[in-house]
Protein backbone atom coordinates (compact mmCIF):
# COMPACT_ATOMS: atom_id res chain seq x y z
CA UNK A 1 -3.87 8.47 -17.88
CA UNK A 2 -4.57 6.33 -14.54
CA UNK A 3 -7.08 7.33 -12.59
CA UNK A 4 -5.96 5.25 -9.65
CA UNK A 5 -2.81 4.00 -7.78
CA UNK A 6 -1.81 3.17 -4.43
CA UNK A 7 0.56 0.55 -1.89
CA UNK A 8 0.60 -3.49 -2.06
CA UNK A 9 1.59 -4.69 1.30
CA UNK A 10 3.19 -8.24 0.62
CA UNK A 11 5.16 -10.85 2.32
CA UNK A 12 8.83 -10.86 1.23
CA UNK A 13 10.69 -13.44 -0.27
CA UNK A 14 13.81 -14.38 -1.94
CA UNK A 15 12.63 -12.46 -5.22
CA UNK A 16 11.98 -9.00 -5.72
CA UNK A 17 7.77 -7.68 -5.21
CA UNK A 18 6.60 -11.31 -5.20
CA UNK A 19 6.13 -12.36 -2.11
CA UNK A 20 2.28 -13.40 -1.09
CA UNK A 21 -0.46 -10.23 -0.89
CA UNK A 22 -1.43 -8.73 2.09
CA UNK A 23 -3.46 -6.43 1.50
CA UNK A 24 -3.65 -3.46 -1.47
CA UNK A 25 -4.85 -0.07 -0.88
CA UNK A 26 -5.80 2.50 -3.55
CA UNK A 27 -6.32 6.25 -3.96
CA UNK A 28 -7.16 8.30 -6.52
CA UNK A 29 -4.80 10.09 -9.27
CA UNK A 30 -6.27 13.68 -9.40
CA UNK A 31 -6.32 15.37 -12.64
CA UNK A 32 -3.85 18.23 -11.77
CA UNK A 33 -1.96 15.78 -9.33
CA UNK A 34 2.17 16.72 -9.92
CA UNK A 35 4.36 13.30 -8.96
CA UNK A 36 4.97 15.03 -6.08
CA UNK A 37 1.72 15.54 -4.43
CA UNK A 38 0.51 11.49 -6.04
CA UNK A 39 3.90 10.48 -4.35
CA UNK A 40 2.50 12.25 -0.90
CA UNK A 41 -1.03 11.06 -1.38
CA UNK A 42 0.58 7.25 -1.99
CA UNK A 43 2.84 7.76 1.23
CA UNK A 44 -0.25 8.93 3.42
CA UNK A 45 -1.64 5.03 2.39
CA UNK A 46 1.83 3.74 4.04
CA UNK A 47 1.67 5.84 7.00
CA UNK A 48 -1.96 5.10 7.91
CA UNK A 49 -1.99 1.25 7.20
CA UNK A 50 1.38 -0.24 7.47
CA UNK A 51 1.44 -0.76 11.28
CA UNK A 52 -1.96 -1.32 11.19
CA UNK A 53 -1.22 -4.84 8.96
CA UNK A 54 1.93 -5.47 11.27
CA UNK A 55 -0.13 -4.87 14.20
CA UNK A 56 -3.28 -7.60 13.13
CA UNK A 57 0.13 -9.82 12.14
CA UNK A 58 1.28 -10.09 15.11
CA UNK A 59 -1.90 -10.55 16.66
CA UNK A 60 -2.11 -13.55 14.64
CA UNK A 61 -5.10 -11.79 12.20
CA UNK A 62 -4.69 -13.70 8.80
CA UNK A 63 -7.63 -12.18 6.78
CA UNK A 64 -7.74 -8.19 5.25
């Protein structure tokens, strides 16, 4: 029944997903969506912005 979901890019610490936020991205759950095509939709978000954030990281960038 969500109509959303999507990737939270975090620092990692000693303890599992609870590092500090980056940034979050969101798409949207489509009513005839199958976990496979969310699961491709949600992995589209990771292609696109991952290196994006680690490129503004290393530039020193600390806002989203």
């Amino acid at each position: 029944g969500e109509r959303e979901s999507g990737i939270t890019i975090h620092y990692t610490n000693e303890r599992y997903d609870e590092g500090a936020v980056i940034c979050q991205l969101k798409c949207p759950v489509m009513p005839d969506d199958t976990p496979d095509s969310l699961a491709q939709r949600i992995h589209q978000l990771e292609y696109e912005h991952y290196p994006r954030v680690i490129e503004r990281l290393l530039q020193g960038e600390a806002s989203f």
